[in-house]
C-alpha atoms as a PDB file:
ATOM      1  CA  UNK A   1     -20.242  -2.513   4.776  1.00  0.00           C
ATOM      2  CA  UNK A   2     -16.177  -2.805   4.728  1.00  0.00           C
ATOM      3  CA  UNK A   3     -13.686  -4.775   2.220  1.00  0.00           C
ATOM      4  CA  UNK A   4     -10.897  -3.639   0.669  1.00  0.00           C
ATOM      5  CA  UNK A   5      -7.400  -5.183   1.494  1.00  0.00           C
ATOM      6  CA  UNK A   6      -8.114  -6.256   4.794  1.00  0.00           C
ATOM      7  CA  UNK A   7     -10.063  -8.874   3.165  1.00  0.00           C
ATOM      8  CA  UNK A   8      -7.364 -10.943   1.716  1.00  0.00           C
ATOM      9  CA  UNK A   9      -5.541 -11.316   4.550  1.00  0.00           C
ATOM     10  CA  UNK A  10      -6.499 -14.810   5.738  1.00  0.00           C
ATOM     11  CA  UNK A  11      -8.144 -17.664   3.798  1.00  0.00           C
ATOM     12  CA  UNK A  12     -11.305 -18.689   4.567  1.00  0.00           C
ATOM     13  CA  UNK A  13      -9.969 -22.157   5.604  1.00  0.00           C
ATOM     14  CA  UNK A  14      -7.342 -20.588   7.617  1.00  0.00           C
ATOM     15  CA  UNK A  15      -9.348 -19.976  11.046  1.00  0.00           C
ATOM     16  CA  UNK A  16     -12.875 -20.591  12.161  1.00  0.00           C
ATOM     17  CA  UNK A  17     -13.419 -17.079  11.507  1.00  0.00           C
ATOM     18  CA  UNK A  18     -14.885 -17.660   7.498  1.00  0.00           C
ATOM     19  CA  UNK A  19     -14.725 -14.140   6.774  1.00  0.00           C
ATOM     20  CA  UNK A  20     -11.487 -12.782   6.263  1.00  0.00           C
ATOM     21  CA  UNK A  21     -12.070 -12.817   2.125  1.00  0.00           C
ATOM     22  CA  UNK A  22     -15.132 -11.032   1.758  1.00  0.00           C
ATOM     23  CA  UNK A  23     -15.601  -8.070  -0.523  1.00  0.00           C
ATOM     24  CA  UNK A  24     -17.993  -6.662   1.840  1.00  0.00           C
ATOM     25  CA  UNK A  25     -19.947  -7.097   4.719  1.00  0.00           C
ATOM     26  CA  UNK A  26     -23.379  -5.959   5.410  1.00  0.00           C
ATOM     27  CA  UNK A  27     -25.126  -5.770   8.538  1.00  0.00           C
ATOM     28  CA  UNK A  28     -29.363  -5.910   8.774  1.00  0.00           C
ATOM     29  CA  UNK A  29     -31.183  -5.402  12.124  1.00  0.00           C
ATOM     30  CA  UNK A  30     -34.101  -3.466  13.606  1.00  0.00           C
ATOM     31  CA  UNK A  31     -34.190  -1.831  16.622  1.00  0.00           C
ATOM     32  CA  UNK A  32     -35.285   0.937  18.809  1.00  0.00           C
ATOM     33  CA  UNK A  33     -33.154   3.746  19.674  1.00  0.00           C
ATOM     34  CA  UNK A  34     -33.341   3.221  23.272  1.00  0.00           C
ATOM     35  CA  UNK A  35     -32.654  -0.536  22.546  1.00  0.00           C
ATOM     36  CA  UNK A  36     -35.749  -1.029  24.878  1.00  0.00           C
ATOM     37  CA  UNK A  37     -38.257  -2.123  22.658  1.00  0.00           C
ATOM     38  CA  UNK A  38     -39.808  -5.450  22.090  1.00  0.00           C
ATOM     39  CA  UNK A  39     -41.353  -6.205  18.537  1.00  0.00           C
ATOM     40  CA  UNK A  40     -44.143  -8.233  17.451  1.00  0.00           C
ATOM     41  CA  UNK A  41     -43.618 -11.199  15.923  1.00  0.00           C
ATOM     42  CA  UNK A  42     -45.338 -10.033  12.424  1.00  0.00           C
ATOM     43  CA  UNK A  43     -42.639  -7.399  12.546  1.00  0.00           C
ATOM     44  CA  UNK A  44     -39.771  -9.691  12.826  1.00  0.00           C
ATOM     45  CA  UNK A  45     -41.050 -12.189  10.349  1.00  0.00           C
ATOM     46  CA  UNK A  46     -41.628  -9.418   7.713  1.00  0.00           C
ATOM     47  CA  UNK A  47     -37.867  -8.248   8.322  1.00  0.00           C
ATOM     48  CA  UNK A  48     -36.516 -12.022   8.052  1.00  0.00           C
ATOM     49  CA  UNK A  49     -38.547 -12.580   5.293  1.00  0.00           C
ATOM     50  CA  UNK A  50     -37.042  -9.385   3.528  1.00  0.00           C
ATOM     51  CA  UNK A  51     -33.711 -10.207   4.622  1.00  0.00           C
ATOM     52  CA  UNK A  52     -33.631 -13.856   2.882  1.00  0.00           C
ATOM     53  CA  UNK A  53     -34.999 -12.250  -0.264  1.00  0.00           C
ATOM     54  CA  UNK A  54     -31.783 -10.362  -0.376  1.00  0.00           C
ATOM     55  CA  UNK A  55     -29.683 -13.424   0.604  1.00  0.00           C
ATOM     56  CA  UNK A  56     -31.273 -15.773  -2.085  1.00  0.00           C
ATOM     57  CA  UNK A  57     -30.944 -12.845  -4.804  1.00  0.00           C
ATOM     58  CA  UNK A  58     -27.158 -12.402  -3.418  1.00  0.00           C
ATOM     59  CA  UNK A  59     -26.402 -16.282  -4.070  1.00  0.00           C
ATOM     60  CA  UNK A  60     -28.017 -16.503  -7.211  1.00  0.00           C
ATOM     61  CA  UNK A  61     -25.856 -13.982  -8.320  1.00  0.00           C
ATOM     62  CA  UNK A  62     -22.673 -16.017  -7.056  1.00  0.00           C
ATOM     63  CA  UNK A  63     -22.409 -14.316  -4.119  1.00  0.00           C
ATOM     64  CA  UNK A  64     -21.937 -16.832  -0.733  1.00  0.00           C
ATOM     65  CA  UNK A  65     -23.772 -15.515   2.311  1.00  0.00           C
ATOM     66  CA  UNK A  66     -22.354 -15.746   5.900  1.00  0.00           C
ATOM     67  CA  UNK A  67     -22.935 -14.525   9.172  1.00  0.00           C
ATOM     68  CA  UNK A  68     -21.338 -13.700  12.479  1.00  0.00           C
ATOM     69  CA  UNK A  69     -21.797 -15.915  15.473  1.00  0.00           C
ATOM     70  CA  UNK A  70     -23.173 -12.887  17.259  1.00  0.00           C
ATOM     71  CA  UNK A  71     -25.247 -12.024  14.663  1.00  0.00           C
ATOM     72  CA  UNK A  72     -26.909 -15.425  13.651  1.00  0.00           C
ATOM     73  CA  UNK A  73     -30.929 -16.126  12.939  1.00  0.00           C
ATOM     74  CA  UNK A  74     -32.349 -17.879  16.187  1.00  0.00           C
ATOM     75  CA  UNK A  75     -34.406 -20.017  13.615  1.00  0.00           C
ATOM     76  CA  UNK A  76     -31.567 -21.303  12.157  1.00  0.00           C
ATOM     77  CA  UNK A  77     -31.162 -25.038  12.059  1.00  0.00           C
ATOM     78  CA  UNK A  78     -27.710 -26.540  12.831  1.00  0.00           C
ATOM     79  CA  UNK A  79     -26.735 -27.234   9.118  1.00  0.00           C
ATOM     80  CA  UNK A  80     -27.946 -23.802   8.361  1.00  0.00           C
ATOM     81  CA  UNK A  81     -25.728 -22.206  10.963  1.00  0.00           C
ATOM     82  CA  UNK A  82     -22.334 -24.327   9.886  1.00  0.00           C
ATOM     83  CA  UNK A  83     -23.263 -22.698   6.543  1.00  0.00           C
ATOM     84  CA  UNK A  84     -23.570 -19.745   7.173  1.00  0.00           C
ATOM     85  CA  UNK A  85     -21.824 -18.818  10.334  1.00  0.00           C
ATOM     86  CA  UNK A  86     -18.391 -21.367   9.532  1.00  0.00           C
ATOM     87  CA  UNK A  87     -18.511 -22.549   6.034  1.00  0.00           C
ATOM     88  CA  UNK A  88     -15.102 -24.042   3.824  1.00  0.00           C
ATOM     89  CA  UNK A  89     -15.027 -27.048   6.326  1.00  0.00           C
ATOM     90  CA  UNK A  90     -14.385 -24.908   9.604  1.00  0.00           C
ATOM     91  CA  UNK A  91     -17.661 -26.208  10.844  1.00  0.00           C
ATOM     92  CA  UNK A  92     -16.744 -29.913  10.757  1.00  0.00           C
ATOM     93  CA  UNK A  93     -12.952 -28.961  12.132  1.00  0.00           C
ATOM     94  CA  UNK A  94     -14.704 -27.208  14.805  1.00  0.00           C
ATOM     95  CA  UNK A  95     -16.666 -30.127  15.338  1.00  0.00           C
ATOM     96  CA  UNK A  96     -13.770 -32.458  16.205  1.00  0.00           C
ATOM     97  CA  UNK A  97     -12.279 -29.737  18.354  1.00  0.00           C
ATOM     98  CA  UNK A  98     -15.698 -29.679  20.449  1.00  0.00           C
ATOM     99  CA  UNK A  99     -15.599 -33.669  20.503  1.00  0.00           C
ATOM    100  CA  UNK A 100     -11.825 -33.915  21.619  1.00  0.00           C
ATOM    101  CA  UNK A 101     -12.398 -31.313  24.701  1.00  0.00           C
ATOM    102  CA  UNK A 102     -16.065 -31.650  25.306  1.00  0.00           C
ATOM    103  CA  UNK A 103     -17.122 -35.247  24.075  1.00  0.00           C
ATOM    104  CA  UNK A 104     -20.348 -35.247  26.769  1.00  0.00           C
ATOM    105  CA  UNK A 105     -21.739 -31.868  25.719  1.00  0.00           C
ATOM    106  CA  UNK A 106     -20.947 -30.220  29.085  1.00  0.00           C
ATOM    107  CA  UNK A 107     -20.696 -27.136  27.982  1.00  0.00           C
ATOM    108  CA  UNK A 108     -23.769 -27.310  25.387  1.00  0.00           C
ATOM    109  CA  UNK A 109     -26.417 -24.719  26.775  1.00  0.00           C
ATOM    110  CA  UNK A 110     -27.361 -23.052  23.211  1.00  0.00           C
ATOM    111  CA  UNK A 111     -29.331 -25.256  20.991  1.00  0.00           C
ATOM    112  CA  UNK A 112     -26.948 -23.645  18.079  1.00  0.00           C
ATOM    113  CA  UNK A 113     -23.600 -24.374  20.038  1.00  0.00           C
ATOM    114  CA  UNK A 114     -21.786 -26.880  18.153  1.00  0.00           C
ATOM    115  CA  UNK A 115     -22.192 -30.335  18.426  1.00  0.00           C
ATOM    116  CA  UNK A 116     -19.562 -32.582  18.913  1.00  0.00           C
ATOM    117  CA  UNK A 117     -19.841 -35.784  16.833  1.00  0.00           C
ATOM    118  CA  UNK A 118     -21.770 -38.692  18.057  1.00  0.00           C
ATOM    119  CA  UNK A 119     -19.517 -41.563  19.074  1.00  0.00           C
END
């Protein structure tokens, strides 16, 4: 978790970083020490599913969740990572970036990369 000061310094519509206002930040993973170990799928569901509980309790406080782009949900669909990975309209700038310098998706090899806009 971190905040403090270092939070205000940018705007959230300022760079396609969306996190430079947060009061805090909190990080949830699971892994082995030896960062060798392979977990069942009923393991990772029951951590995902105890994850969102504390996301949808955090909005419906008024809280707005977010992510990292190296810590994002492979299950995520497209809208859900603009959400929560870009958010305040960096998504859709990012967008017309991609579509200027990559219009043909050449460089498109994750299926959460973003898009550029159909033409």
């Amino acid at each position: 978790i971190w905040g403090g000061k270092y939070a205000k310094g940018v705007k959230a519509d300022a760079s396609a970083w969306k996190h430079d206002d947060n009061l805090h930040l909190v990080r949830w993973d699971m892994r082995s020490s030896a960062f060798n170990v392979s977990f069942a799928d009923s393991s990772m569901t029951t951590m995902r599913e105890g994850f969102y509980k504390f996301v949808d309790a955090y909005r419906a406080s008024g809280g707005v969740p977010g992510g990292f782009t190296t810590y994002r949900d492979e299950k995520w669909t497209v809208p859900e990572m603009a959400e929560f990975l870009y958010g305040g309209g960096n998504f859709e700038k990012l967008q017309k970036i991609k579509t200027a310098y990559d219009p043909n998706e050449m460089f498109n090899t994750d299926p959460q990369a973003i898009p550029a806009l159909a033409a």
